[in-house]
N, C-alpha and C. Protein backbone atom coordinates (compact mmCIF):
# COMPACT_ATOMS: atom_id res chain seq x y z
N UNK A 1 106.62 96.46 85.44
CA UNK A 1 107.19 97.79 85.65
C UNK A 1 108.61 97.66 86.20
N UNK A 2 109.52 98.28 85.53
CA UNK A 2 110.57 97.89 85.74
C UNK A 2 111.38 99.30 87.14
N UNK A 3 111.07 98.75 88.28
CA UNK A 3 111.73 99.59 89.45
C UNK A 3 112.98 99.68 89.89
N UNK A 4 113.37 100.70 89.59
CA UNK A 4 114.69 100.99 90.29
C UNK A 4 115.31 101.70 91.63
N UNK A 5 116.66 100.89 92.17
CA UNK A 5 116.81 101.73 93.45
C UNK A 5 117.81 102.59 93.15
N UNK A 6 118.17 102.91 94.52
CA UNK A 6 118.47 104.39 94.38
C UNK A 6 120.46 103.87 94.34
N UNK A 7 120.62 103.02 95.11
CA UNK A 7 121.99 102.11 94.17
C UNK A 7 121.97 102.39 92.90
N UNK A 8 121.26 102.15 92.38
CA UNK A 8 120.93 102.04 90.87
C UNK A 8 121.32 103.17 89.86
N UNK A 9 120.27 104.01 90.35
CA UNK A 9 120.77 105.04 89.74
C UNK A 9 121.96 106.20 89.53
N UNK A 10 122.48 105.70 91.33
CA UNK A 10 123.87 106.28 91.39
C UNK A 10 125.08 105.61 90.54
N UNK A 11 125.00 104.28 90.26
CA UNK A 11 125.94 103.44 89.23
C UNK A 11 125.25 104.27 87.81
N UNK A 12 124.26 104.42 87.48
CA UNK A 12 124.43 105.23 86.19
C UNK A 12 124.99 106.76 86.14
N UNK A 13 125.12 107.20 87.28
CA UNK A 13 125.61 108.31 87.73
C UNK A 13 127.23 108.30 87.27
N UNK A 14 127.50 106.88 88.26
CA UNK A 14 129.21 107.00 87.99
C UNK A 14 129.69 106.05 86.75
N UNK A 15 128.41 105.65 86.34
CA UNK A 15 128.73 104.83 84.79
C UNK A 15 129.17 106.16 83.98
N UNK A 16 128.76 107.17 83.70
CA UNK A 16 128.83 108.21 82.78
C UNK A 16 129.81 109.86 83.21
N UNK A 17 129.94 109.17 84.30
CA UNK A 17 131.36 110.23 84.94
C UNK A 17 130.86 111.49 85.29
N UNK A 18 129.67 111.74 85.97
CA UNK A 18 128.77 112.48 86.05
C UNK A 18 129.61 113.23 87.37
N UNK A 19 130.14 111.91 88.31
CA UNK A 19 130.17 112.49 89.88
C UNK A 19 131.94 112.62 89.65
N UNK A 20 132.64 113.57 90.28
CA UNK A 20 134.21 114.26 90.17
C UNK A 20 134.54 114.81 91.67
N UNK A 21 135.44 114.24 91.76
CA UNK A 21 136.06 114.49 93.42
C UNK A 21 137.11 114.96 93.11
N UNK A 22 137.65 116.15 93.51
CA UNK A 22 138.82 116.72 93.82
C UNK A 22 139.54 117.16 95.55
N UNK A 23 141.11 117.06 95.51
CA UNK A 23 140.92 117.68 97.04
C UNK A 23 141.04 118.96 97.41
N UNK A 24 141.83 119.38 98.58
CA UNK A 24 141.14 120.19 99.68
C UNK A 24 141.95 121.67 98.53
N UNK A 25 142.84 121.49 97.64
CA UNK A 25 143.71 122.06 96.74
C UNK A 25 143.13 122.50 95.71
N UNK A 26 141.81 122.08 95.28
CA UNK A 26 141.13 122.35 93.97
C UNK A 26 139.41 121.71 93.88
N UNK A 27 139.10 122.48 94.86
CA UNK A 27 137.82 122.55 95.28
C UNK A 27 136.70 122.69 94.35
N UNK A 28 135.72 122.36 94.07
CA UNK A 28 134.56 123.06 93.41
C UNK A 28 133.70 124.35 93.89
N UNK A 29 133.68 125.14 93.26
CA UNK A 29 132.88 126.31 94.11
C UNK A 29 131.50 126.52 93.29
N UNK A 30 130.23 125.82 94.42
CA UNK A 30 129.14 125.84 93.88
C UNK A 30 128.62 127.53 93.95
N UNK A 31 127.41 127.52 93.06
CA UNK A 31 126.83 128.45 92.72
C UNK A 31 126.52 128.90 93.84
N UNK A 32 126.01 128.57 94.99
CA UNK A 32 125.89 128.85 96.52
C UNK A 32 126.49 129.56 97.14
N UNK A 33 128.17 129.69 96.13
CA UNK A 33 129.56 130.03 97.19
C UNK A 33 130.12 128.59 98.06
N UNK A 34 129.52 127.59 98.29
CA UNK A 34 130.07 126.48 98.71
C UNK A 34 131.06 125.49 98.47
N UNK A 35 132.23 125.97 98.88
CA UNK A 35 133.36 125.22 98.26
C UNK A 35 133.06 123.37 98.67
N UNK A 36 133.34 122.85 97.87
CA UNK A 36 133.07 121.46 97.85
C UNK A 36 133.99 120.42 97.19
N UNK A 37 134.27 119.10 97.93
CA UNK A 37 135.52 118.30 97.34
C UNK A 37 134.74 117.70 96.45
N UNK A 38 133.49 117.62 96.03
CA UNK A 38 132.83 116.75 95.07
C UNK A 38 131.57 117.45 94.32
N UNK A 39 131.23 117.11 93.01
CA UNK A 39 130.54 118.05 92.33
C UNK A 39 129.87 116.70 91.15
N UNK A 40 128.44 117.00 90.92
CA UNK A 40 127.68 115.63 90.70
C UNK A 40 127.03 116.67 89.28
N UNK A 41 127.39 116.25 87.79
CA UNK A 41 127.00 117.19 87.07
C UNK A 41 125.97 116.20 86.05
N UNK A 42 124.57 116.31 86.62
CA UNK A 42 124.27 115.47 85.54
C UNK A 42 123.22 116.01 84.50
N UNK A 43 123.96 117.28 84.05
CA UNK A 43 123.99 117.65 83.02
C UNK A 43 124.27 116.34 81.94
N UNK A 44 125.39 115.74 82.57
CA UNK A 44 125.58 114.89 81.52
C UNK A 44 124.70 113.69 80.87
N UNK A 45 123.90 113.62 81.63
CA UNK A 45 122.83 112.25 81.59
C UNK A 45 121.72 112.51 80.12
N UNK A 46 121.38 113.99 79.71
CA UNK A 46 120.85 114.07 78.60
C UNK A 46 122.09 113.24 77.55
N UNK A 47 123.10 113.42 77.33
CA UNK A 47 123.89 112.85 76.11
C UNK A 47 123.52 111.00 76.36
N UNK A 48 122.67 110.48 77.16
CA UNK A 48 123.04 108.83 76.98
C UNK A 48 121.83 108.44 77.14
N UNK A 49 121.06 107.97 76.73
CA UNK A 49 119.62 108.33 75.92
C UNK A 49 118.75 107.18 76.75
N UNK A 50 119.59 106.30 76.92
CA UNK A 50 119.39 104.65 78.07
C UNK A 50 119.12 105.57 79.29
N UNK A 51 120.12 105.92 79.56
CA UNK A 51 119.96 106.48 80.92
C UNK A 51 118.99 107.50 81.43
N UNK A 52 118.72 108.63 80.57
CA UNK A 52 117.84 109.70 80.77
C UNK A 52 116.59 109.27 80.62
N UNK A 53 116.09 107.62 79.94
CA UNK A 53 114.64 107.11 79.54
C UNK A 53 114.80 107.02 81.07
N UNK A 54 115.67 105.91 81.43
CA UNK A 54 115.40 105.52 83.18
C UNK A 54 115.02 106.28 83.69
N UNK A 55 115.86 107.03 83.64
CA UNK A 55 115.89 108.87 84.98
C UNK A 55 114.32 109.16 84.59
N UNK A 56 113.78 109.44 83.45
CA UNK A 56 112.40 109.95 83.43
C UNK A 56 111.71 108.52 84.09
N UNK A 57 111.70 107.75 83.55
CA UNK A 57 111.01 106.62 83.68
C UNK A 57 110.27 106.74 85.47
N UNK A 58 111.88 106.80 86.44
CA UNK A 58 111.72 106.56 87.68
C UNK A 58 111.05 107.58 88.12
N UNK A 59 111.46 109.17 87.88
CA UNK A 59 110.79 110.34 88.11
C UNK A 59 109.45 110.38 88.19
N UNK A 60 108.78 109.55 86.92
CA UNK A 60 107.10 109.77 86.43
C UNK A 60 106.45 108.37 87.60
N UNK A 61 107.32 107.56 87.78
CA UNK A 61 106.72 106.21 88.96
C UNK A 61 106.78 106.90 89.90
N UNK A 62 107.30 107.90 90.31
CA UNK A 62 107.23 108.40 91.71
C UNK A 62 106.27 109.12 91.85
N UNK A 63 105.72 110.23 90.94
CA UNK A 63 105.06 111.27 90.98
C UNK A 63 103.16 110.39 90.85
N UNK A 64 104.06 109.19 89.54
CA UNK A 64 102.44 108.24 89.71
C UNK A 64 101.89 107.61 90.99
N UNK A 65 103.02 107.50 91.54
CA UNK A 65 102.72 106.62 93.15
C UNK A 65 102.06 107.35 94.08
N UNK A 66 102.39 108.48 93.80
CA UNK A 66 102.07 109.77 95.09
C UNK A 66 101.14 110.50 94.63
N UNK A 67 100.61 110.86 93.49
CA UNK A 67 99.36 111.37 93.32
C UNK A 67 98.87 110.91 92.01
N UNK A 68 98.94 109.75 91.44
CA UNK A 68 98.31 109.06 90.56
C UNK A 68 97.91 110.18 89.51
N UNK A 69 96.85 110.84 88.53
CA UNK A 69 96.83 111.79 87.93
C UNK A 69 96.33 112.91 88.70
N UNK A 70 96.31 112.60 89.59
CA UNK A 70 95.66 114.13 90.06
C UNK A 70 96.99 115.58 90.56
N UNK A 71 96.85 116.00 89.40
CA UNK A 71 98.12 117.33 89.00
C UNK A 71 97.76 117.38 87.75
N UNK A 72 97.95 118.41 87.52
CA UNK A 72 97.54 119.38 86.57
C UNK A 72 98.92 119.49 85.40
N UNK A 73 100.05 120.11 85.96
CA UNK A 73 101.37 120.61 85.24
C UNK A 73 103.02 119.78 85.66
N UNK A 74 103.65 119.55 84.88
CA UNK A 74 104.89 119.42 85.64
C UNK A 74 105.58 120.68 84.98
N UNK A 75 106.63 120.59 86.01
CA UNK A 75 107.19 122.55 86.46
C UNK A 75 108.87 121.57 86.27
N UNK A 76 109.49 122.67 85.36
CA UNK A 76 111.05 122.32 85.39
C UNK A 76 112.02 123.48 85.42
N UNK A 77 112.63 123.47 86.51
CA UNK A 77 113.94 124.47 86.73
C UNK A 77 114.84 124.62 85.57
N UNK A 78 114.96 126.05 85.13
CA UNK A 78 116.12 126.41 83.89
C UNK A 78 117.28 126.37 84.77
N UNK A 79 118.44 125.73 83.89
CA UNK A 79 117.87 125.06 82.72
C UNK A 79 118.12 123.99 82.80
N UNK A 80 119.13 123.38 83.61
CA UNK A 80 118.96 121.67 83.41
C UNK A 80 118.03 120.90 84.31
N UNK A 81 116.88 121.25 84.87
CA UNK A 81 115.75 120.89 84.79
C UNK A 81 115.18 120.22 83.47
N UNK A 82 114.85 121.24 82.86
CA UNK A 82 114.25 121.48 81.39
C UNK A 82 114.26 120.11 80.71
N UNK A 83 115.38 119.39 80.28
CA UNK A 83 114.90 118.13 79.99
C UNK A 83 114.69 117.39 80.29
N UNK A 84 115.08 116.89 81.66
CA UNK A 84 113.60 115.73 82.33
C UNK A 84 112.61 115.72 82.57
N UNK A 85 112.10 117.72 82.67
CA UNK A 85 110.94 117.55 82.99
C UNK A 85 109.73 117.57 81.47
N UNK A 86 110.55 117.92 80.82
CA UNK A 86 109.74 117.63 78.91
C UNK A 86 109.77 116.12 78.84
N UNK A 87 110.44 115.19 79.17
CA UNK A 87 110.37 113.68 79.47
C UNK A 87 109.12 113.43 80.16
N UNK A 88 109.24 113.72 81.86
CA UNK A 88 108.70 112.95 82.46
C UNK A 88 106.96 113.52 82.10
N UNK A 89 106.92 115.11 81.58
CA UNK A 89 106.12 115.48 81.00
C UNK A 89 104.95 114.45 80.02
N UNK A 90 105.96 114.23 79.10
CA UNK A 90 105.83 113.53 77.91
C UNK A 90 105.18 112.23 78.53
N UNK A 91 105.66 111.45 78.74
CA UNK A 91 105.62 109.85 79.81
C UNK A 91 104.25 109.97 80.49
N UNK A 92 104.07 111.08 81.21
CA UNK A 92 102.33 111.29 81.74
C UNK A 92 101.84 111.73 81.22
N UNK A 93 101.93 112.23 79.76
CA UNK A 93 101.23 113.37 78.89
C UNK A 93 100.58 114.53 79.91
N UNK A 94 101.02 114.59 80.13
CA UNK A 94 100.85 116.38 81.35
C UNK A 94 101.24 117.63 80.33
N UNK A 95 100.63 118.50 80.58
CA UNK A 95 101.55 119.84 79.98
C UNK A 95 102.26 120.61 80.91
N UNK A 96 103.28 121.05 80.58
CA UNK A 96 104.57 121.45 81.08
C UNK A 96 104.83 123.06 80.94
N UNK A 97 105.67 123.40 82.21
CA UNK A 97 106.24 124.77 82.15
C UNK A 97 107.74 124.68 82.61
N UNK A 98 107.97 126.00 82.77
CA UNK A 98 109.40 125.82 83.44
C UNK A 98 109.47 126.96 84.05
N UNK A 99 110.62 127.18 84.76
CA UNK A 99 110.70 128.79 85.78
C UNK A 99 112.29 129.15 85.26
N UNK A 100 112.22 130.15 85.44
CA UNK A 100 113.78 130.71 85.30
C UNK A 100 114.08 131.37 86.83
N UNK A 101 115.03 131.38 87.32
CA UNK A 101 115.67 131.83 88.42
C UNK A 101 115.25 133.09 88.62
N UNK A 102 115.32 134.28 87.53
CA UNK A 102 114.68 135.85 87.55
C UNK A 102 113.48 135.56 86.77
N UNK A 103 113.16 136.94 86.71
CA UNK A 103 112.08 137.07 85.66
C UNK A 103 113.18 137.66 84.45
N UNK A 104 112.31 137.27 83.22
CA UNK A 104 113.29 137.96 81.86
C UNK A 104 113.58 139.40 82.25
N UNK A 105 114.39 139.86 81.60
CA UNK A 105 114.70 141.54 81.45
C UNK A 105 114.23 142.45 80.08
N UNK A 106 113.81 141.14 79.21
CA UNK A 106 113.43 140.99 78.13
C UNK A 106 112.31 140.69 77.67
N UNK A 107 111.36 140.69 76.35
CA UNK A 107 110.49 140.20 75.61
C UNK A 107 109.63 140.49 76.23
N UNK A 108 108.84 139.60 76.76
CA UNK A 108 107.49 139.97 77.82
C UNK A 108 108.00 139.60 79.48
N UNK A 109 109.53 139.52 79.76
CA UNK A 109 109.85 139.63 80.89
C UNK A 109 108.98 138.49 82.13
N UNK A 110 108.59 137.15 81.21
CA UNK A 110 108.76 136.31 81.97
C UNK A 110 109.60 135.49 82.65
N UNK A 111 108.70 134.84 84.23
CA UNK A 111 109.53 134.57 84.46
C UNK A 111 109.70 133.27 84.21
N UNK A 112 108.08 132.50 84.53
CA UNK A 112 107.59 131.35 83.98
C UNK A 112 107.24 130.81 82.55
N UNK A 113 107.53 130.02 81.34
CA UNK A 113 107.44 130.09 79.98
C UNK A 113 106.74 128.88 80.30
N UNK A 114 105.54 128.76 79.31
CA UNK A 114 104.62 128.07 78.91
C UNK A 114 102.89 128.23 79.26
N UNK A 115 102.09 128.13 79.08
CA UNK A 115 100.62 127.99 79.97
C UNK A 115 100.24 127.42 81.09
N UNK A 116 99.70 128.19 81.62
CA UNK A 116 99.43 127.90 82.67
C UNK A 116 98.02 128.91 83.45
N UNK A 117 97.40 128.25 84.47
CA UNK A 117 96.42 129.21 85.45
C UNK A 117 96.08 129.28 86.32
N UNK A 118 96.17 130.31 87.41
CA UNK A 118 95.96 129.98 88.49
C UNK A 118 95.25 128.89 89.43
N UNK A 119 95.83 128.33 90.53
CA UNK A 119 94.59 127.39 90.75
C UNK A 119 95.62 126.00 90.71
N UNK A 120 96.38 125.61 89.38
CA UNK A 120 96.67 124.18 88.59
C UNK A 120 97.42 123.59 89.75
N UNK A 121 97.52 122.26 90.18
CA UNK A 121 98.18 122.23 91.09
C UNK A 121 99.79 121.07 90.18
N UNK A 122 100.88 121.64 90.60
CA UNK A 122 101.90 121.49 89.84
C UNK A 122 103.10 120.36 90.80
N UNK A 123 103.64 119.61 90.21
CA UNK A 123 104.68 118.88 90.84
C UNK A 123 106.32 119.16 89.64
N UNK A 124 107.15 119.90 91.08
CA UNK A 124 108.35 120.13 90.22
C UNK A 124 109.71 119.48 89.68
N UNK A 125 109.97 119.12 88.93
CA UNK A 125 111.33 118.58 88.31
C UNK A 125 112.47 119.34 88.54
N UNK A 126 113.35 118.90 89.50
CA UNK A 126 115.05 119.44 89.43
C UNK A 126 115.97 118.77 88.88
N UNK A 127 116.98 119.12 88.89
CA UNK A 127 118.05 117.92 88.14
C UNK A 127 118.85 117.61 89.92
N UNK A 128 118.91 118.53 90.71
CA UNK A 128 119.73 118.18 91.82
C UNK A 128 119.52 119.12 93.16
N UNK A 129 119.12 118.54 94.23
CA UNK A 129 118.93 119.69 95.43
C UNK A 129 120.48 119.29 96.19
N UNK A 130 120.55 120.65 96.64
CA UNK A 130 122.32 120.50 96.82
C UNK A 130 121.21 121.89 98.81
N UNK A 131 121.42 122.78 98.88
CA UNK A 131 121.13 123.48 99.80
C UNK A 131 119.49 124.16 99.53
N UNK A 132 118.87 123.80 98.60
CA UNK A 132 117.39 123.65 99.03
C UNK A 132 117.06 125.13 98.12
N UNK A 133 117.88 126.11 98.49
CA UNK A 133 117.77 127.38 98.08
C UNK A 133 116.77 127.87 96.89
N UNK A 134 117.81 127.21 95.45
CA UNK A 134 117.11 127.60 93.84
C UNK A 134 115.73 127.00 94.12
N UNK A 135 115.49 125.41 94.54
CA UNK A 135 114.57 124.97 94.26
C UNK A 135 113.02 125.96 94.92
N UNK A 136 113.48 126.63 96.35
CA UNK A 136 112.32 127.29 96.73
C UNK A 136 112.06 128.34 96.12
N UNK A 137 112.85 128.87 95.46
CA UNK A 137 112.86 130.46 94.79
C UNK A 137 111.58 129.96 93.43
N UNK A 138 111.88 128.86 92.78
CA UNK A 138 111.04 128.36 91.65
C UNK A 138 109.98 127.85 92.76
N UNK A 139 109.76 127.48 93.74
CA UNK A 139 108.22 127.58 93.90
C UNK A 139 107.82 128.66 94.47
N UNK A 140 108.38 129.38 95.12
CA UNK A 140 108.03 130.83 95.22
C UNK A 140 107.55 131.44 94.01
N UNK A 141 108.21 131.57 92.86
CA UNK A 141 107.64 131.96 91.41
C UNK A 141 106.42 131.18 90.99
N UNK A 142 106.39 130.02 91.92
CA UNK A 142 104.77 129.60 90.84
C UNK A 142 103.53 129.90 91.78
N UNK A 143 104.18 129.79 93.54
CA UNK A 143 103.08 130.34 93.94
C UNK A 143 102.57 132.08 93.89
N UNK A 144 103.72 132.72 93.66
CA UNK A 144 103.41 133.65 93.67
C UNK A 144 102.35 134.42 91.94
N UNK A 145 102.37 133.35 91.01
CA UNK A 145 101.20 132.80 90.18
C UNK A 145 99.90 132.50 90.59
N UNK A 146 99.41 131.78 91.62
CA UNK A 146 98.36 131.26 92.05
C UNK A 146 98.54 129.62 91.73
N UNK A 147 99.83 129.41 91.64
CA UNK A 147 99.74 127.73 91.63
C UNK A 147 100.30 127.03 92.52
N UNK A 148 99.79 125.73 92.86
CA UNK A 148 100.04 124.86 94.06
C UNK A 148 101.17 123.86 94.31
N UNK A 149 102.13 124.02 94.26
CA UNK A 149 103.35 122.95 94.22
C UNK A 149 103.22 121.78 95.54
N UNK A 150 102.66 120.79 95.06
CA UNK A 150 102.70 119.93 95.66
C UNK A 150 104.19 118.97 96.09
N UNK A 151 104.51 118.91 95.22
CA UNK A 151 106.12 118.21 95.54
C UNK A 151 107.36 118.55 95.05
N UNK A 152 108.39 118.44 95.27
CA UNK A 152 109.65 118.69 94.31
C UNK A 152 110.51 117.02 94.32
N UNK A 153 110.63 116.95 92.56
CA UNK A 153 111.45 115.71 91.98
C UNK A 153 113.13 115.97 92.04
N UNK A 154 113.40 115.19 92.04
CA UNK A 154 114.61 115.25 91.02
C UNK A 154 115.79 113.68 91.26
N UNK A 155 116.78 114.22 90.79
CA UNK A 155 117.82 112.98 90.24
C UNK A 155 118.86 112.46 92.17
N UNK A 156 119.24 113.95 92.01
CA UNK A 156 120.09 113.57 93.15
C UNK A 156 120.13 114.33 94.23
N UNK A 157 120.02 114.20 95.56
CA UNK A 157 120.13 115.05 96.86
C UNK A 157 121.69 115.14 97.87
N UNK A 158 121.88 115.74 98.63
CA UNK A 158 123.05 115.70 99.07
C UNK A 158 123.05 115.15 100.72
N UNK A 159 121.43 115.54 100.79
CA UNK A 159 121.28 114.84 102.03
C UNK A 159 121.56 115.89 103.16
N UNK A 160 122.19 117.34 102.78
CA UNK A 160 122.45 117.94 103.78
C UNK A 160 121.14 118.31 104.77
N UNK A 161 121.48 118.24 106.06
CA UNK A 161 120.54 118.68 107.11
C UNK A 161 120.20 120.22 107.22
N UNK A 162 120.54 121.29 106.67
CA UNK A 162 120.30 122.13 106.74
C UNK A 162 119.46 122.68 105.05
N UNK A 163 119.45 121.66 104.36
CA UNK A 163 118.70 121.74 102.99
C UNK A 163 117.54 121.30 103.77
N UNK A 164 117.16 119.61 104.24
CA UNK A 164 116.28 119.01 104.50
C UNK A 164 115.51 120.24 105.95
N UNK A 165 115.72 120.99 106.55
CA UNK A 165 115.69 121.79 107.66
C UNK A 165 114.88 122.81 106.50
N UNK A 166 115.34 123.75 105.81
CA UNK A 166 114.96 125.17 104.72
C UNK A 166 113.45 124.06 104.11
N UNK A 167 113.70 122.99 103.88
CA UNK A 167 112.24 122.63 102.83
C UNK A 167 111.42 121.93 104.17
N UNK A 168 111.35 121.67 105.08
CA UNK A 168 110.11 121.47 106.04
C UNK A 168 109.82 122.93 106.67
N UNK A 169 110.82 123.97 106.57
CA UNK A 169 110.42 125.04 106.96
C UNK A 169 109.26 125.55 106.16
N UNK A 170 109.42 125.36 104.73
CA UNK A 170 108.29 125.49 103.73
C UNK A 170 106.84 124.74 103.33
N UNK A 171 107.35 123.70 104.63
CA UNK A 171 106.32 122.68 104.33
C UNK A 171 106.35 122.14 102.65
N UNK A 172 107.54 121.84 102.23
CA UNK A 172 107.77 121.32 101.01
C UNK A 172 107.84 119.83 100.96
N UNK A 173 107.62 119.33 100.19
CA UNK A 173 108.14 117.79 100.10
C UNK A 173 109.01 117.36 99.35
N UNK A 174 109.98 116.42 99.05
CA UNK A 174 110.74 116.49 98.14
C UNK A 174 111.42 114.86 97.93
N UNK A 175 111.39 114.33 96.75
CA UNK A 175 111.76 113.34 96.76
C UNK A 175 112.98 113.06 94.93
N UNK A 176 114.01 112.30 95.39
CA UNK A 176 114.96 112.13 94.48
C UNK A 176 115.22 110.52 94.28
N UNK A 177 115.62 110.40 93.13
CA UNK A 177 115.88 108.62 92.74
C UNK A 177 117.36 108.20 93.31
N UNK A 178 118.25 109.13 93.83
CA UNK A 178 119.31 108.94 94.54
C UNK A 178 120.13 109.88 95.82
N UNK A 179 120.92 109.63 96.28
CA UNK A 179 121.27 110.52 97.48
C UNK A 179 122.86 110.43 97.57
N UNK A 180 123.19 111.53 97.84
CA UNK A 180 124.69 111.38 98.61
C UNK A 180 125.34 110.04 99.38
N UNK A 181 124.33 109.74 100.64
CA UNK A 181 124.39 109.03 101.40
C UNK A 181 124.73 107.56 100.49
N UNK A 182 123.62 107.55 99.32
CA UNK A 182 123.91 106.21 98.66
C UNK A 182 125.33 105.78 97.74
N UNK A 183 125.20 107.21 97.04
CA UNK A 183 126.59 107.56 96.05
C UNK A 183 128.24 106.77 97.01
N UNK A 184 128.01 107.76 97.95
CA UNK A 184 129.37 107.29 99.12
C UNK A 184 129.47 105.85 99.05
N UNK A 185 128.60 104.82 99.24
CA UNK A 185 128.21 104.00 99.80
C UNK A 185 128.76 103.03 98.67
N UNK A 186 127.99 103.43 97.62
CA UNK A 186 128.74 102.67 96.00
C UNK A 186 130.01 102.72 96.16
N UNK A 187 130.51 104.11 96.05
CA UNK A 187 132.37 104.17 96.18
C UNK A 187 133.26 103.63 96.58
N UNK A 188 132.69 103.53 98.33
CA UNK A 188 133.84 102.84 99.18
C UNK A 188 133.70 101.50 98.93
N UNK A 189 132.15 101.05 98.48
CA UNK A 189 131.96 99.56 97.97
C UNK A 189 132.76 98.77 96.75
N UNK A 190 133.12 99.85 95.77
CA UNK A 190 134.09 100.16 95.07
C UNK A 190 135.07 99.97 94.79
N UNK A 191 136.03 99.94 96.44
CA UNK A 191 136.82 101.00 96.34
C UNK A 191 137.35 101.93 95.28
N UNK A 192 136.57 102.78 95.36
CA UNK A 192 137.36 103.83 94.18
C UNK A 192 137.77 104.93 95.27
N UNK A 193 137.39 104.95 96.83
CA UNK A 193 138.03 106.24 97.11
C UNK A 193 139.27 105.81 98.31
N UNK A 194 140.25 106.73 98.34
CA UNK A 194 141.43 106.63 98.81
C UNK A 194 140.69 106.68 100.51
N UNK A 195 141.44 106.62 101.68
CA UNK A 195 141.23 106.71 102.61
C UNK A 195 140.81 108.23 103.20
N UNK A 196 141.89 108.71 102.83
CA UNK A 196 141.74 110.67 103.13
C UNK A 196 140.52 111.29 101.73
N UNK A 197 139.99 111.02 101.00
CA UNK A 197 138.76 111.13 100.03
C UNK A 197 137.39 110.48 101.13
N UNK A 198 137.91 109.51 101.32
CA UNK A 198 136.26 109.21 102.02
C UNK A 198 135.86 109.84 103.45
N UNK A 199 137.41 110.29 104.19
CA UNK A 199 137.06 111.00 105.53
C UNK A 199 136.55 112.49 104.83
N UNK A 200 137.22 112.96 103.73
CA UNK A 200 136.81 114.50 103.07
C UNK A 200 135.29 114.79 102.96
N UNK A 201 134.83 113.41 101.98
CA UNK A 201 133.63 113.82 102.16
C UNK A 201 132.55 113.21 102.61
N UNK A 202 133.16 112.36 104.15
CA UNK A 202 132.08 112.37 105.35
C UNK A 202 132.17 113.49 105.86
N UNK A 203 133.09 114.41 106.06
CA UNK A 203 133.57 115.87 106.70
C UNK A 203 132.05 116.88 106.04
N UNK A 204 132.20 116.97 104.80
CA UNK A 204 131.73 117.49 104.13
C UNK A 204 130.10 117.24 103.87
N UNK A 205 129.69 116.11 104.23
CA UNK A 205 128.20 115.39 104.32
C UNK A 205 127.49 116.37 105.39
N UNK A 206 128.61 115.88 106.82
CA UNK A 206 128.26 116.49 107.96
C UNK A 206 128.19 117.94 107.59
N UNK A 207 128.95 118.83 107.21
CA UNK A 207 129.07 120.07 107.43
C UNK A 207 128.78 120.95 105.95
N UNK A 208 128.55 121.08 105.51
CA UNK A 208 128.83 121.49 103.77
C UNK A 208 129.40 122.66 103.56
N UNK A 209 129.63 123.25 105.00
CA UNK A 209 130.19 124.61 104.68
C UNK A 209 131.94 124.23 105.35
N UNK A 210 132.30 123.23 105.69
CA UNK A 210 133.55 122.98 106.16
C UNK A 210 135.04 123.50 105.48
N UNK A 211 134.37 123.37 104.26
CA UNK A 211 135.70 124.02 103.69
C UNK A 211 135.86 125.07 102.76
N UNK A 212 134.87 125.88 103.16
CA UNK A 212 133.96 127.30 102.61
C UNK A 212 134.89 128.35 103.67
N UNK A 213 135.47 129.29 102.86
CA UNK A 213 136.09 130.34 103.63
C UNK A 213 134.75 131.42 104.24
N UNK A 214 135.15 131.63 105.53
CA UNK A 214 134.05 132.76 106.15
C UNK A 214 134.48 134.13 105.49
């Protein structure tokens, strides 16, 4: 079985130009409202076919380690959820759903697409927990189904303390194949970041709202 660390997966991260640092002049402004000097899009990881086998690969060893088959569904956040979790799906032969952020406004105005029944107990696929937020809203939508979310997956975390703070408030669990903490760590190992880049975003580790206008 071929195991990977979490080094690891952050070099396929910055193998494919996934992770983009800008400074204090041209910020990223996450969906949150969180202005940010760095923005990790791995959206891009479906286009490189090596890499996204891994990414599932590691996803489905984790979920096998921690509850061997006993789960019912894997659950994937729209929309770039959606294809790792039809992977890691696939890889355990599990059947799969997904959540959308609302419910439709449309068709039959779901909010959840695929089968499912009360009761199933489900482990969820993200592509990235950044402030904890989207990911609880999608288990809010499945419990508010009658289903049991045992864990939340995904690729990359940011490590912030006030994300990790919102998901023990929920009694959530949550585990990722890489972290902020590690990403940094590659860089300066690197050197790919300038001196005033690596104080930006230790600034920014610590605080995530640091350079977020009130």
């Amino acid at each position: 079985m071929d195991i990977k660390s979490g080094k690891d997966y952050a070099e396929m991260l910055l193998s494919i130009g996934a992770v983009s640092i800008r400074g204090e002049d041209a910020l990223f402004t996450w969906a949150s409202g969180i202005k940010s000097p760095i923005y990790c899009d791995n959206r891009l990881v479906i286009g490189y076919p090596d890499i996204r086998k891994s990414i599932a690969r590691g996803i489905a060893q984790k979920m096998t380690a921690d509850f061997g088959a006993d789960f019912d569904l894997v659950a994937a956040t729209a929309t770039a959820g959606i294809p790792h979790g039809a992977w890691v799906s696939d890889i355990l032969e599990k059947p799969m759903v997904y959540v959308r952020s609302s419910q439709k406004e449309h068709g039959k105005g779901n909010q959840i697409e695929g089968p499912y029944k009360a009761g199933q107990r489900v482990l969820l696929v993200e592509d990235l927990l950044s402030t904890g937020g989207s990911s609880l809203k999608c288990v809010e939508a499945l419990e508010a189904e009658g289903l049991e979310v045992l864990k939340i997956y995904g690729i990359f975390n940011y490590g912030f303390e006030s994300m990790k703070l919102r998901l023990a408030e929920r009694n959530m669990p949550y585990e990722t194949l890489t972290d902020y903490p590690t990403l940094l760590e590659l860089l300066r190992d690197q050197g790919k970041l300038t001196r005033e880049e690596a104080e930006r975003l230790a600034l920014f580790s610590d605080n995530p709202r640091i350079f977020t206008e009130d």
